[in-house]
N, C-alpha and C. Protein backbone atom coordinates (compact mmCIF):
# COMPACT_ATOMS: atom_id res chain seq x y z
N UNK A 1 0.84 -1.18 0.00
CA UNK A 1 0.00 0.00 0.00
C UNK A 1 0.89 1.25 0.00
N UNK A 2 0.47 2.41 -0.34
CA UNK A 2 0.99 3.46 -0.83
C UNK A 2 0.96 4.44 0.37
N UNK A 3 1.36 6.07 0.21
CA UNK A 3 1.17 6.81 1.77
C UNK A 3 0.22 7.10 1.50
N UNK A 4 -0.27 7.65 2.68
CA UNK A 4 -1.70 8.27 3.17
C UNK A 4 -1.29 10.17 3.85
N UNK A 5 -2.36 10.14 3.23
CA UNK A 5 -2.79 11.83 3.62
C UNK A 5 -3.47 12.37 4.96
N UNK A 6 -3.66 12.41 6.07
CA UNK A 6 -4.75 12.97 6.79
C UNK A 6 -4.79 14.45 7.07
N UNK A 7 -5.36 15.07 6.61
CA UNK A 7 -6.10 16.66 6.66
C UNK A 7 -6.72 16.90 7.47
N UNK A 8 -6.37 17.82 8.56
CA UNK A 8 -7.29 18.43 9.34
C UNK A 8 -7.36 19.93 9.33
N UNK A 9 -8.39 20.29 8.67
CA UNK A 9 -8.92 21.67 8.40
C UNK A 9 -10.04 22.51 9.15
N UNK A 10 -9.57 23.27 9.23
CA UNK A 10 -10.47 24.58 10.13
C UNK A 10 -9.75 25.77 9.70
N UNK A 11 -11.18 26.32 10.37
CA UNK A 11 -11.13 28.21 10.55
C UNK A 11 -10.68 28.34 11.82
N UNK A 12 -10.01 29.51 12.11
CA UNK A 12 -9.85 30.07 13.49
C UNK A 12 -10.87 31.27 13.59
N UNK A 13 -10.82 31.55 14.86
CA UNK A 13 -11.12 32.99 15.26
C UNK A 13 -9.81 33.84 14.64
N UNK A 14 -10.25 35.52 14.07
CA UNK A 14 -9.31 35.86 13.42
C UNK A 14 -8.64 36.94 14.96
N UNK A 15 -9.65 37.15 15.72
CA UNK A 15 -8.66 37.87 17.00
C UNK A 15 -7.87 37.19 17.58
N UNK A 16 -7.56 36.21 17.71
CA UNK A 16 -6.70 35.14 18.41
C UNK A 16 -5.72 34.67 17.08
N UNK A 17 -5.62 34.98 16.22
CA UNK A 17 -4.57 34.54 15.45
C UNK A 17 -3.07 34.54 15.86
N UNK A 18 -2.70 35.78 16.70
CA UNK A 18 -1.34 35.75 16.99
C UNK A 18 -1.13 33.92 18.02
N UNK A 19 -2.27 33.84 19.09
CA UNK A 19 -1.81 33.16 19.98
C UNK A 19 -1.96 31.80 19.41
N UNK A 20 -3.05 31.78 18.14
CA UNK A 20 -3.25 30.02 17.72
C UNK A 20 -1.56 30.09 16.96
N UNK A 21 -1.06 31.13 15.97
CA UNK A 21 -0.12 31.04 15.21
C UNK A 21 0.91 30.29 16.68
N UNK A 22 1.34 30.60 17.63
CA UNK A 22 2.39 30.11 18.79
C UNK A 22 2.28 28.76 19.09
N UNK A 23 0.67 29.08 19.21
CA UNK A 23 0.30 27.52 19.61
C UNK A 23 0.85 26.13 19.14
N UNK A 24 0.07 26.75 17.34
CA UNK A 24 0.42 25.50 16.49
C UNK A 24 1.93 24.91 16.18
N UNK A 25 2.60 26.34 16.27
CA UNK A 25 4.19 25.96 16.30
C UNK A 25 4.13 25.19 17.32
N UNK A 26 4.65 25.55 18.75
CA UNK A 26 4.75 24.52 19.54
C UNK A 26 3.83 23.04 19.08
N UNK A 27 2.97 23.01 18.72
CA UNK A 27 2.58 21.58 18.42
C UNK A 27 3.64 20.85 17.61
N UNK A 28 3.87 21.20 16.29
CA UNK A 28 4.55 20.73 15.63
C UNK A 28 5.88 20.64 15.78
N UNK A 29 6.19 21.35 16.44
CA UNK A 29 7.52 21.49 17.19
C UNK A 29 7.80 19.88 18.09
N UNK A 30 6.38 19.84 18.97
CA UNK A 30 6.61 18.63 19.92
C UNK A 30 5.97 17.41 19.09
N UNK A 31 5.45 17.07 17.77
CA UNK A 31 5.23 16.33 16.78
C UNK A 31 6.54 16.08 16.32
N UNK A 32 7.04 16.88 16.10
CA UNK A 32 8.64 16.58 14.92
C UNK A 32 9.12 15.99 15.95
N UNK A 33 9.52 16.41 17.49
CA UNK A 33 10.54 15.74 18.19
C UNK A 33 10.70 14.42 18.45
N UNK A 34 9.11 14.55 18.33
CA UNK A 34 8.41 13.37 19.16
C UNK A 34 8.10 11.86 18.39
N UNK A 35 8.25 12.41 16.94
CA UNK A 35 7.71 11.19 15.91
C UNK A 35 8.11 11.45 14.77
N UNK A 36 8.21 9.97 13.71
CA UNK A 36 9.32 10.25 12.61
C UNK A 36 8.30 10.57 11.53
N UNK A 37 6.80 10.89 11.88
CA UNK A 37 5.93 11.61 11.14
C UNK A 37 6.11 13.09 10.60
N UNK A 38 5.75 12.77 9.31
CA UNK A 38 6.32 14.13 8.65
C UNK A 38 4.74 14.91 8.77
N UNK A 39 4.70 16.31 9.26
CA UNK A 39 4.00 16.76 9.97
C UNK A 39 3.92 18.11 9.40
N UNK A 40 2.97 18.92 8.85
CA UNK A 40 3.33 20.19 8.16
C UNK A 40 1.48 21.23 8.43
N UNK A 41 1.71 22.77 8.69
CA UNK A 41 0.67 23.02 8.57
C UNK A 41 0.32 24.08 7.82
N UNK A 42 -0.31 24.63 7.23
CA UNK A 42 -0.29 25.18 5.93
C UNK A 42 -1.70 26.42 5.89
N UNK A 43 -1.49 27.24 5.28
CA UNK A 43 -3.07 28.66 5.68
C UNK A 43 -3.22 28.57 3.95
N UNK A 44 -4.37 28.57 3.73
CA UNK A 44 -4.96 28.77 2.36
C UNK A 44 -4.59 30.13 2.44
N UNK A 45 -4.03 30.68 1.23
CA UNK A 45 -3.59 31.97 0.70
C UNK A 45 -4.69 32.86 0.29
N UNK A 46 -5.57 31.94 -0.06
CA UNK A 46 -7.14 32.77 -0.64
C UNK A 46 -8.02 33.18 0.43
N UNK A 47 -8.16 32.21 1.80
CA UNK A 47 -8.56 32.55 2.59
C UNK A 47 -8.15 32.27 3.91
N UNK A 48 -7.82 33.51 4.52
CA UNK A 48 -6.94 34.05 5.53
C UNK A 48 -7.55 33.08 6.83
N UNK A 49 -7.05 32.73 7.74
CA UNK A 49 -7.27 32.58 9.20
C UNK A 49 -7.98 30.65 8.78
N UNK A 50 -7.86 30.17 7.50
CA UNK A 50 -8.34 28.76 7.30
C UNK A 50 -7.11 27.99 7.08
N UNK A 51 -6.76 26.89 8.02
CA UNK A 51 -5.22 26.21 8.54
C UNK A 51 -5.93 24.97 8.41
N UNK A 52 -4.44 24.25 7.38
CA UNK A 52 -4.87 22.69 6.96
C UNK A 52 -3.43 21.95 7.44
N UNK A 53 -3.71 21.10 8.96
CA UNK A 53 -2.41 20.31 9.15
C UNK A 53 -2.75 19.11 8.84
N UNK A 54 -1.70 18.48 8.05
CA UNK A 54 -0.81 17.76 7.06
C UNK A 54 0.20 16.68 7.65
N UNK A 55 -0.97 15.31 8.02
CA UNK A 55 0.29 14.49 8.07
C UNK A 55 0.71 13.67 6.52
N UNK A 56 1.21 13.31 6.59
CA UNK A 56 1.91 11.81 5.29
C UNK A 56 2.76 11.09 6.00
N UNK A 57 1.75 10.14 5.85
CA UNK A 57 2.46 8.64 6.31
C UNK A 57 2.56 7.98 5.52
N UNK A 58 3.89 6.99 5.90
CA UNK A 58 4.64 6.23 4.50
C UNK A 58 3.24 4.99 4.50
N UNK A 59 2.50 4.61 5.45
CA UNK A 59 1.96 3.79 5.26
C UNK A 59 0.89 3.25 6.09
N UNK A 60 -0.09 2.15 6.42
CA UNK A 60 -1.25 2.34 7.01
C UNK A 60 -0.81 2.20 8.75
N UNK A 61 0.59 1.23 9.03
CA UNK A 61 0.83 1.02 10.26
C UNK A 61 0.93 2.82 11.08
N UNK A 62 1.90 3.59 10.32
CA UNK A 62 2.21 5.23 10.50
C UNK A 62 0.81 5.69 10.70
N UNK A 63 0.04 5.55 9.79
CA UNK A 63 -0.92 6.16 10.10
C UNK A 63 -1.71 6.06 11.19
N UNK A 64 -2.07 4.41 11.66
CA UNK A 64 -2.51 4.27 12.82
C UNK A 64 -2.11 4.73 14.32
N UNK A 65 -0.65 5.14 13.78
CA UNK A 65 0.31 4.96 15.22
C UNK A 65 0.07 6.57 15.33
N UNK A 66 -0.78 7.56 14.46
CA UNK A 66 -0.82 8.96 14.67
C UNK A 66 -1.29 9.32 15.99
N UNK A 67 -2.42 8.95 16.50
CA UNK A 67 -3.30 8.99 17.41
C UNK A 67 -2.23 8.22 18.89
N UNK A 68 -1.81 7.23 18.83
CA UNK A 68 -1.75 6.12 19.50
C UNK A 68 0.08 6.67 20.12
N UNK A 69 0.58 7.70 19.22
CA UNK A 69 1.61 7.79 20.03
C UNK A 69 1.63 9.23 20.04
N UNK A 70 0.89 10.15 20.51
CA UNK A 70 1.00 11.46 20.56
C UNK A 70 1.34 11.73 22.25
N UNK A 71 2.11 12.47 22.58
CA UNK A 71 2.84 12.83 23.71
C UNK A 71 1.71 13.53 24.47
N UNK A 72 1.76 13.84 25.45
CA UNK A 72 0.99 14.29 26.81
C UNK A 72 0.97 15.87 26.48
N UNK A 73 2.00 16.34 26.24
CA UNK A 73 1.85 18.28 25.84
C UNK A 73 1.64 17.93 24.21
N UNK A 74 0.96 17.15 23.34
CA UNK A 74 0.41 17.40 22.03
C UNK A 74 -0.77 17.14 22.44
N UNK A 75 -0.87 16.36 23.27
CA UNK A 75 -2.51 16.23 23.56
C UNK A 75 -3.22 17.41 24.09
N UNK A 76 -2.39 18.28 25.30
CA UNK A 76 -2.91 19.28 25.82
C UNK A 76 -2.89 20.41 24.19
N UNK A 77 -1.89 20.48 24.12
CA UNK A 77 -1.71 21.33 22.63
C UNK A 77 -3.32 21.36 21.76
N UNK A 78 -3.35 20.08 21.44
CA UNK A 78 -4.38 19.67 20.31
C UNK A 78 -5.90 20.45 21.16
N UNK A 79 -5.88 20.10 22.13
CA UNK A 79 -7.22 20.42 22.67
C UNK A 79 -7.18 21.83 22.71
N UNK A 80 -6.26 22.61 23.24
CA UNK A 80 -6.47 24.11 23.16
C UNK A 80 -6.79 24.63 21.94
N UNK A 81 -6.12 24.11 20.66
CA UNK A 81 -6.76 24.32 19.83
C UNK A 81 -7.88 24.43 19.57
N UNK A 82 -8.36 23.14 20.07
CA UNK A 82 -10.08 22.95 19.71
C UNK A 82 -11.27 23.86 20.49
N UNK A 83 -10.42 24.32 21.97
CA UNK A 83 -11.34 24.63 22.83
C UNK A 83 -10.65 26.50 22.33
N UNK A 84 -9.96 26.86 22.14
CA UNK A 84 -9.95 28.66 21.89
C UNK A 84 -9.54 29.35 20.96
N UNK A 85 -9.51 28.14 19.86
CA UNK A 85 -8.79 28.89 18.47
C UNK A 85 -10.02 28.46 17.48
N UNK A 86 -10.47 27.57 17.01
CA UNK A 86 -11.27 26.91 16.28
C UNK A 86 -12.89 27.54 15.98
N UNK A 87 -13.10 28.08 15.32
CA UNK A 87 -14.18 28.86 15.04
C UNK A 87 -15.37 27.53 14.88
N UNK A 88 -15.96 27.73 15.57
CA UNK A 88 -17.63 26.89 15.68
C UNK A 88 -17.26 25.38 15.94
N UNK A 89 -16.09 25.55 16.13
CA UNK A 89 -15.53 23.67 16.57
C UNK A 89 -15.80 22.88 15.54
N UNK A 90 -15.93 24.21 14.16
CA UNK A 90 -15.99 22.76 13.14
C UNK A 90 -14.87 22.37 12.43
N UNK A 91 -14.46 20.80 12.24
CA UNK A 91 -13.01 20.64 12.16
C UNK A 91 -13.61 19.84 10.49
N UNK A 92 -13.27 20.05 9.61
CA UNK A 92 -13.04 18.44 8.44
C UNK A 92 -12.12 17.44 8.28
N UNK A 93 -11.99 16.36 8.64
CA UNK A 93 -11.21 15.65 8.50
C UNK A 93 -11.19 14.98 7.00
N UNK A 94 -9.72 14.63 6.96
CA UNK A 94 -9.75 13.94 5.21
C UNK A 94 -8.34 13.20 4.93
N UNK A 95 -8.72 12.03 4.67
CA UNK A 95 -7.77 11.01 4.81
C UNK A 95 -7.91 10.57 2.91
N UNK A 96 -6.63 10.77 2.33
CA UNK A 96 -6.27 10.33 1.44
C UNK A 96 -5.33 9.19 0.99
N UNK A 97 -5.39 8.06 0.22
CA UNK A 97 -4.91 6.97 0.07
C UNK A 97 -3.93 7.07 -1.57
N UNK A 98 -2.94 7.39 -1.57
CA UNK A 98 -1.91 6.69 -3.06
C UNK A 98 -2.29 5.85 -3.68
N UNK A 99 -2.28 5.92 -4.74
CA UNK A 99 -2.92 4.67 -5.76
C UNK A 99 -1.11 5.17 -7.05
């Protein structure tokens, strides 16, 4: 099997942008240290304050192990996100498969 994509996309609140922008660094910061997952997060250029993080995993075991090995300050990380940056708590998730 081929890598996989998982997308997680949202809006923020645009008054809190400075503190989600800190936030998310430190996430990825303690993602990179933490796991040999390549980890990236990215703002649509067309529309401002909408952030799409970007794993790719070489494969379905990586992918499973996303969830299953995330560190104790990514977990707190991840949730602040959800609970003071995230506009209406609506998140899309999107998992893509290589062919």
């Amino acid at each position: 099997m081929g890598k996989i994509i998982f997308e997680i996309n949202y809006n923020i609140h645009p008054e809190k942008r400075d503190e989600y922008l800190q936030t998310i660094q430190a996430l990825k910061k303690n993602i990179l240290e933490n796991s040999n997952i390549n980890y990236s997060v990215f703002e649509n250029k067309k529309n401002k304050n909408n952030f799409s993080e970007i794993y790719v995993c070489e494969n379905e075991e990586e992918f499973d192990s996303i969830e299953d090995n995330q560190s104790d300050d990514s977990i707190k990380l991840t949730q602040k996100l959800f609970d003071d940056f995230i506009k209406d708590k609506k998140v899309i998730y999107s998992t893509k498969y290589e062919i």
